[in-house]
Protein backbone atom coordinates (compact mmCIF):
# COMPACT_ATOMS: atom_id res chain seq x y z
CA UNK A 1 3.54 3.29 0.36
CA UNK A 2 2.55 1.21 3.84
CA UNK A 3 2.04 2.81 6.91
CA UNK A 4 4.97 2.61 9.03
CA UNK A 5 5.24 -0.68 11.12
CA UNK A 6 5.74 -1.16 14.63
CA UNK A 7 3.72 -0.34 18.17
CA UNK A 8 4.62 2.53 20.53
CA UNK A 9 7.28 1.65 23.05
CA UNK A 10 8.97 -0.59 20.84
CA UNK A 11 13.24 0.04 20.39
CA UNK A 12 13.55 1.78 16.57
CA UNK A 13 15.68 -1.14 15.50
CA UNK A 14 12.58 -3.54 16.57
CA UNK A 15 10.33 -1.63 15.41
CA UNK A 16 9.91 -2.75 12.03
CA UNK A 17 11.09 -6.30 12.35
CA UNK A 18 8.26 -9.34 11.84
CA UNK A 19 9.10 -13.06 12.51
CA UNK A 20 7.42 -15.25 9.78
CA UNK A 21 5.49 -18.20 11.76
CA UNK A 22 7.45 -20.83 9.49
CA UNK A 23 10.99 -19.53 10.71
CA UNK A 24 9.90 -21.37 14.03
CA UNK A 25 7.78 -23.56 13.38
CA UNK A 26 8.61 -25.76 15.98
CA UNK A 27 6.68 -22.75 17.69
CA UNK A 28 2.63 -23.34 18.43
CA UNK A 29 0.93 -19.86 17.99
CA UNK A 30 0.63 -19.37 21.61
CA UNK A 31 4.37 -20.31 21.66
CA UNK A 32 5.05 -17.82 18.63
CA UNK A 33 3.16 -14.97 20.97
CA UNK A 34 4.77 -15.25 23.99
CA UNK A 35 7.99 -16.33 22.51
CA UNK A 36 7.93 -13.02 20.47
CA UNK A 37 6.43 -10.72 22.79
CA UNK A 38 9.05 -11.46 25.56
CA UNK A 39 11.90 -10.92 22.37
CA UNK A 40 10.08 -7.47 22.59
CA UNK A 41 9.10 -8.56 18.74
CA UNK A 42 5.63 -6.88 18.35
CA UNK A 43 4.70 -8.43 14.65
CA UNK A 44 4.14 -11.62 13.15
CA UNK A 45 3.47 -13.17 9.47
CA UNK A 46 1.04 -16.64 9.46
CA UNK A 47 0.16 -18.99 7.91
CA UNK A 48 -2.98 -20.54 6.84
CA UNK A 49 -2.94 -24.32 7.76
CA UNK A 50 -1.53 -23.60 11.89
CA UNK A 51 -4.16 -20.64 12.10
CA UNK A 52 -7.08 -22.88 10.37
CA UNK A 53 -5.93 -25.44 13.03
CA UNK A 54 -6.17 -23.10 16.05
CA UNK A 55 -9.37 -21.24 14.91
CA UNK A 56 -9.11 -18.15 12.59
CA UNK A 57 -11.04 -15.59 15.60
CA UNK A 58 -8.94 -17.51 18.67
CA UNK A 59 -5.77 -16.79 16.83
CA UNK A 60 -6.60 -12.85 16.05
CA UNK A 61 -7.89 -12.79 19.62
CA UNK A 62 -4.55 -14.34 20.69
CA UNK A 63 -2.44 -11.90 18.23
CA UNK A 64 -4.34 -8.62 19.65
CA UNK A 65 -3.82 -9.66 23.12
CA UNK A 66 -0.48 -10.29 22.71
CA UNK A 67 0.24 -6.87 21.64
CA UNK A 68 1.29 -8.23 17.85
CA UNK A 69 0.25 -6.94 14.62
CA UNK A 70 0.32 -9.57 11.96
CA UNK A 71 1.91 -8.47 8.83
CA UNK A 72 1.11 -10.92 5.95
CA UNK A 73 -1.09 -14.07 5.75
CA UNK A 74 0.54 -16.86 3.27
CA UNK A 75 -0.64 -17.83 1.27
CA UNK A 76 -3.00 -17.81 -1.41
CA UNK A 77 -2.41 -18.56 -5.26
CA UNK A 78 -2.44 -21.60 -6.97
CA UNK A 79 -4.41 -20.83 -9.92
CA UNK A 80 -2.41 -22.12 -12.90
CA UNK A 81 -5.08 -24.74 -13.36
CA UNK A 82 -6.75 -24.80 -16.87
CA UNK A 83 -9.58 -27.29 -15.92
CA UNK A 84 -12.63 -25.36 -15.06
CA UNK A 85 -13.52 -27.53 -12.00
CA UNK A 86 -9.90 -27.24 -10.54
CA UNK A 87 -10.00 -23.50 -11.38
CA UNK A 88 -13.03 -22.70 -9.56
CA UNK A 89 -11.97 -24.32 -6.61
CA UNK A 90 -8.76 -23.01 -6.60
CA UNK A 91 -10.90 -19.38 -6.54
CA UNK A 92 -12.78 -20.51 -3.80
CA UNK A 93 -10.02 -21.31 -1.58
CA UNK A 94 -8.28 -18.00 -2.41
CA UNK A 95 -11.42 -16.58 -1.32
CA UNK A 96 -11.32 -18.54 1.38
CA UNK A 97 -8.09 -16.82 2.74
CA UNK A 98 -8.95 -13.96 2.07
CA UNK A 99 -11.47 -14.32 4.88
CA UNK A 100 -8.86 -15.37 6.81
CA UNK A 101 -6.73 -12.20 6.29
CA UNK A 102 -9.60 -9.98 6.94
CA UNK A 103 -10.22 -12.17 10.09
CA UNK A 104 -6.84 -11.62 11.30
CA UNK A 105 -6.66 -7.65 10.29
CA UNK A 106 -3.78 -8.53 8.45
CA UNK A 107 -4.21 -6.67 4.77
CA UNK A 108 -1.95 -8.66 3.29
CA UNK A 109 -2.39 -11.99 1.55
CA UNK A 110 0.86 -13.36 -0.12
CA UNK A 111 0.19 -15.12 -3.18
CA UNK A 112 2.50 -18.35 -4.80
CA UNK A 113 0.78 -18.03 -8.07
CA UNK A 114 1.48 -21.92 -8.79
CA UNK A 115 3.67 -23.52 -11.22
CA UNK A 116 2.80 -25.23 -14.64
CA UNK A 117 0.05 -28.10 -14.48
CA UNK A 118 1.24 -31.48 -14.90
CA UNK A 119 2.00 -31.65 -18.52
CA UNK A 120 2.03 -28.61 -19.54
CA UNK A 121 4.29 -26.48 -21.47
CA UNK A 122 2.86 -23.04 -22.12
CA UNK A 123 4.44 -21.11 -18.88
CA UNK A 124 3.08 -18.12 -20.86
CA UNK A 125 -0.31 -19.33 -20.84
CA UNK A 126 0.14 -20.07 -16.93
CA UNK A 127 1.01 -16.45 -16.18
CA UNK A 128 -2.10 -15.23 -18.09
CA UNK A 129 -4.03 -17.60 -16.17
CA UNK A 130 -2.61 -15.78 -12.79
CA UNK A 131 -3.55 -12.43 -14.05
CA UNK A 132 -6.95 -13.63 -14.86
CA UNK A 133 -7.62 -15.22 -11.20
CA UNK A 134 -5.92 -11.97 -9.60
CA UNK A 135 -8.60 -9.58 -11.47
CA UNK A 136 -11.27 -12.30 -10.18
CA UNK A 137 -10.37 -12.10 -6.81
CA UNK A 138 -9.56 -8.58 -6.30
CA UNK A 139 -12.56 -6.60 -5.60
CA UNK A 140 -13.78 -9.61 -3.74
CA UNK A 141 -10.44 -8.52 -1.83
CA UNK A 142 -10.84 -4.88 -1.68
CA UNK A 143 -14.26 -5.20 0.07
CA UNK A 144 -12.29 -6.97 2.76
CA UNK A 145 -9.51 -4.39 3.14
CA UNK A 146 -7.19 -6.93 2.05
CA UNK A 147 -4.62 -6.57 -0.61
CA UNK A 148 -3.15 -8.87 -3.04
CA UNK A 149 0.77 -9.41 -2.83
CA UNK A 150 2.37 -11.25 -5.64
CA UNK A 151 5.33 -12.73 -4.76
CA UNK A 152 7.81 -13.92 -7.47
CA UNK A 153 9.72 -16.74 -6.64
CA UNK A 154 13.48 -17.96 -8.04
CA UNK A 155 13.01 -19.43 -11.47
CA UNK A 156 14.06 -22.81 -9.88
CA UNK A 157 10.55 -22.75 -8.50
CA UNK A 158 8.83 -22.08 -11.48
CA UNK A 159 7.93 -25.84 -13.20
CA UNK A 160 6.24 -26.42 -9.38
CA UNK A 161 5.65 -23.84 -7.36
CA UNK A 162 5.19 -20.29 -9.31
CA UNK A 163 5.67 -19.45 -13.00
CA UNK A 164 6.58 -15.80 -11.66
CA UNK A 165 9.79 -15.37 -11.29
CA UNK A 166 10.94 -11.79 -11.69
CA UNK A 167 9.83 -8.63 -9.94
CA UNK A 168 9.27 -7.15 -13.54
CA UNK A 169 6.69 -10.40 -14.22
CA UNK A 170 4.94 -9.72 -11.36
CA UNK A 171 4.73 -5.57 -11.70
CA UNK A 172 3.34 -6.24 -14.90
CA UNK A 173 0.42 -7.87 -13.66
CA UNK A 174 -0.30 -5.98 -10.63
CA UNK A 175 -0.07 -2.87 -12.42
CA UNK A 176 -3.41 -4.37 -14.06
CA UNK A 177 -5.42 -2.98 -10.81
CA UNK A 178 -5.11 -0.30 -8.41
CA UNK A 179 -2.16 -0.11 -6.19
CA UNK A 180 -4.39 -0.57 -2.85
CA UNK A 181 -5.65 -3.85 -4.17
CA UNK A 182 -3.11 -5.73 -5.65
CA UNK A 183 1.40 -5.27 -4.79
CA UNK A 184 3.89 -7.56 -4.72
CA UNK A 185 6.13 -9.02 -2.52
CA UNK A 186 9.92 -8.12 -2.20
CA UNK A 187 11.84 -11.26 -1.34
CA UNK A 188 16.00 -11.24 -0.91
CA UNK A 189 15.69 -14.74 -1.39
CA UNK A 190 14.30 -15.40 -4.72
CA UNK A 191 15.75 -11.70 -6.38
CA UNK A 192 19.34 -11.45 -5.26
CA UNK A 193 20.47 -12.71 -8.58
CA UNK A 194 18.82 -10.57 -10.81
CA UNK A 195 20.50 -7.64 -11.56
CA UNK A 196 16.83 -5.98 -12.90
CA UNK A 197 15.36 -6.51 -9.29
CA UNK A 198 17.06 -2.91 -8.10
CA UNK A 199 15.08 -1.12 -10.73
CA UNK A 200 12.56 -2.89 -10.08
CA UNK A 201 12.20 -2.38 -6.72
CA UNK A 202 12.34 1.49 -7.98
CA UNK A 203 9.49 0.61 -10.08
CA UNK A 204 6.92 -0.66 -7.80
CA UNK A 205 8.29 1.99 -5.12
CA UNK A 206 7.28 4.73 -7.64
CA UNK A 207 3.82 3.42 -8.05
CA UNK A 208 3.21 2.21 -4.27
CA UNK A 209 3.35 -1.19 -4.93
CA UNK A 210 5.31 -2.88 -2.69
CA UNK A 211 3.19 -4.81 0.12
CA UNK A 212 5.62 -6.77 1.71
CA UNK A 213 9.35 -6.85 2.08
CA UNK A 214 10.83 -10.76 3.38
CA UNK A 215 14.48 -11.52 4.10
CA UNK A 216 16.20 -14.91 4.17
CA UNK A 217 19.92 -15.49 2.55
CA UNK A 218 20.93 -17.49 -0.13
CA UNK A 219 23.57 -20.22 0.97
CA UNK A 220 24.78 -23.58 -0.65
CA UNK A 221 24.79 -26.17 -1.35
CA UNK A 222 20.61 -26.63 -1.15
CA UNK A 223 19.05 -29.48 -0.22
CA UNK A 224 17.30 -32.15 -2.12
CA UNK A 225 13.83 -30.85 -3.19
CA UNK A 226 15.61 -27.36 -2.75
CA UNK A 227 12.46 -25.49 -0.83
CA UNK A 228 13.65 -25.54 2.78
CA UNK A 229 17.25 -24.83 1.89
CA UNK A 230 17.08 -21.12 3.09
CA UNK A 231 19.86 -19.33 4.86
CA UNK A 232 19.97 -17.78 8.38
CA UNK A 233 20.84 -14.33 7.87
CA UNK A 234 24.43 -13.42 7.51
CA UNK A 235 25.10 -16.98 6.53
CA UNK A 236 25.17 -16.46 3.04
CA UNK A 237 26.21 -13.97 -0.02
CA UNK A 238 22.83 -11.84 0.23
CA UNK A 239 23.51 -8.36 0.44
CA UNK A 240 20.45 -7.75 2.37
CA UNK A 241 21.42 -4.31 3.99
CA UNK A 242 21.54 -3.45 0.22
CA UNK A 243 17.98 -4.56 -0.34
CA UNK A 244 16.70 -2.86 2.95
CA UNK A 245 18.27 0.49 2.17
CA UNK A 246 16.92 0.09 -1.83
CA UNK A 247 12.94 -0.73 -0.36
CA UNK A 248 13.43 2.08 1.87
CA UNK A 249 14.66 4.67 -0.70
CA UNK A 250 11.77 3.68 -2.74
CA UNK A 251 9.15 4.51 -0.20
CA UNK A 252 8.48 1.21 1.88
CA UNK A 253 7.94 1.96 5.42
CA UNK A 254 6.56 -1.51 6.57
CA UNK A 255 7.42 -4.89 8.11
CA UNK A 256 11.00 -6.45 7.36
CA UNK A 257 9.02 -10.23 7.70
CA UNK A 258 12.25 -12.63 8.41
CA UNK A 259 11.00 -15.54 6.43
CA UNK A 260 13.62 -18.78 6.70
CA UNK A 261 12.65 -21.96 6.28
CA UNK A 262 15.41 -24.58 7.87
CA UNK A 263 15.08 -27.73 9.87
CA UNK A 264 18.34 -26.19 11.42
CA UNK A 265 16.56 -23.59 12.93
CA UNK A 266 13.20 -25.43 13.59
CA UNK A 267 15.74 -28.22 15.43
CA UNK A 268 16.52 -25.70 18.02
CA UNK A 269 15.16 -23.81 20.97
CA UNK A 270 12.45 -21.08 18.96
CA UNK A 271 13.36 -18.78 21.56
CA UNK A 272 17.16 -19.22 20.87
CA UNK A 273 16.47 -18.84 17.54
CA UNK A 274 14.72 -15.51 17.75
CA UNK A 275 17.12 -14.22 19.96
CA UNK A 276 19.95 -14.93 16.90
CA UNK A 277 17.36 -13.15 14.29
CA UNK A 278 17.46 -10.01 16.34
CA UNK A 279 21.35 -9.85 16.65
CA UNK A 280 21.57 -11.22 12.93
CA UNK A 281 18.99 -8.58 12.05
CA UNK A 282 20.71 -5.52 13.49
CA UNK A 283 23.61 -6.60 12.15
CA UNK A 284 23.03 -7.46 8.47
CA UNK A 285 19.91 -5.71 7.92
CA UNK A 286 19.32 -2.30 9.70
């Protein structure tokens, strides 16, 4: 189980709501602080290259004074490599943001495990290769206070981008470790199809494993390249009340990260578009 998210003062139907930095990324950090602060949003979820950019101390510096708590750092992963050269320096680099996390007092790093190496075939082979790399990387983690958070992504990701697609996939390797060092990631927009993800939600409730819980919807049809085709929420067929109330019954009492990425929302005004995640929030979510 996480601790329970938000900051004193804060409404109860804010207080556990986090705006992902890519949902407006139209947004420089300082414009993702003050535009969230003023939205009386009080957490955040980064990402590496825009924080790298700013400066990893300036940006926690700019988060505390803001009066935000950052949720989740994405991402790390991409260790489905089989060369030894490109697997070592895919290590480093994961231990590279996990420096970053710690840096940011965030305890959660997301990881995209990586999809299948060019040519390839053996997506089995890839997922061992992820386990391997996540019991690498762990205690290096741990002695940071930072925990691993596998996220599975929709199978329609997984030649490219991550070979684990299913909640179940990526219990089975967390459950490798101890729960305060490596979770996963609960995200409506790669599990609403599967009718396992409920129990499995249950699952990783029961053995404190879920680190982070992200909502986008699910609407057609996507675009080409299909990655930034996620849904504002309420515009699509994503019961996410439905996954809210199922996180919460199995214990999770932290962030609800909104997590959209659209060039319809990053074409508008960031503070517009917050203002229509908070409605859209209480509406379809709480």
């Amino acid at each position: 189980m996480t601790e329970d998210a938000g900051a004193a003062g804060t409404p109860p139907d804010f207080a556990r709501l986090s705006i992902n930095q890519e949902t407006v990324k139209q947004w420089s950090l300082p414009e993702l602080a003050e535009g969230c602060a003023a939205a009386g949003v009080t957490s955040v979820g980064l990402w590496r290259a825009p924080v790298q950019e700013y400066g990893v101390e300036r940006a926690a510096r700019l988060m505390r004074d803001s009066g935000l708590t950052v949720t989740s750092l994405c991402r790390g992963g991409f260790f489905t490599v089989a060369d030894p050269g490109l697997r070592a320096r895919a290590l480093d680099d994961n231990r590279a943001a996990i420096d970053e996390a710690a840096g940011l007092g965030t305890g959660t790093l997301v990881l995209v495990s990586g999809g299948l190496p060019e040519g390839d075939r053996d997506i089995a082979a890839a997922r061992e290769r992820v386990a391997e790399a996540i019991g690498t990387l762990a205690p290096y983690a741990a002695e940071r206070g930072v925990r691993l958070a596998i996220e599975p992504l929709h199978p329609m990701y997984a030649s490219d981008r991550c070979v684990i697609s299913t909640l179940g996939q990526a219990l089975d390797i967390a459950e490798c470790f101890p729960p305060d060092r490596v979770g996963v990631v609960v995200d409506t927009y790669h599990l609403w199809w599967d009718d396992l993800a409920p129990a499995g939600i249950a699952r990783a409730g029961a053995g404190g494993r879920i680190a982070a819980f992200q909502v986008a919807d699910w609407v057609t049809p996507l675009p080409e390249g299909v990655l930034l085709g996620r849904g504002q929420l309420g515009d699509g067929c994503v019961d996410l009340r439905g996954f809210r109330e199922r996180v919460d019954a199995a214990g999770y009492r932290g962030a609800v990260e909104v997590e959209i990425f659209s060039p319809a929302l990053w074409a508008r005004d960031g503070g517009e578009v917050v203002a229509e995640i908070a409605d859209r929030y209480r509406r379809h979510v709480l």
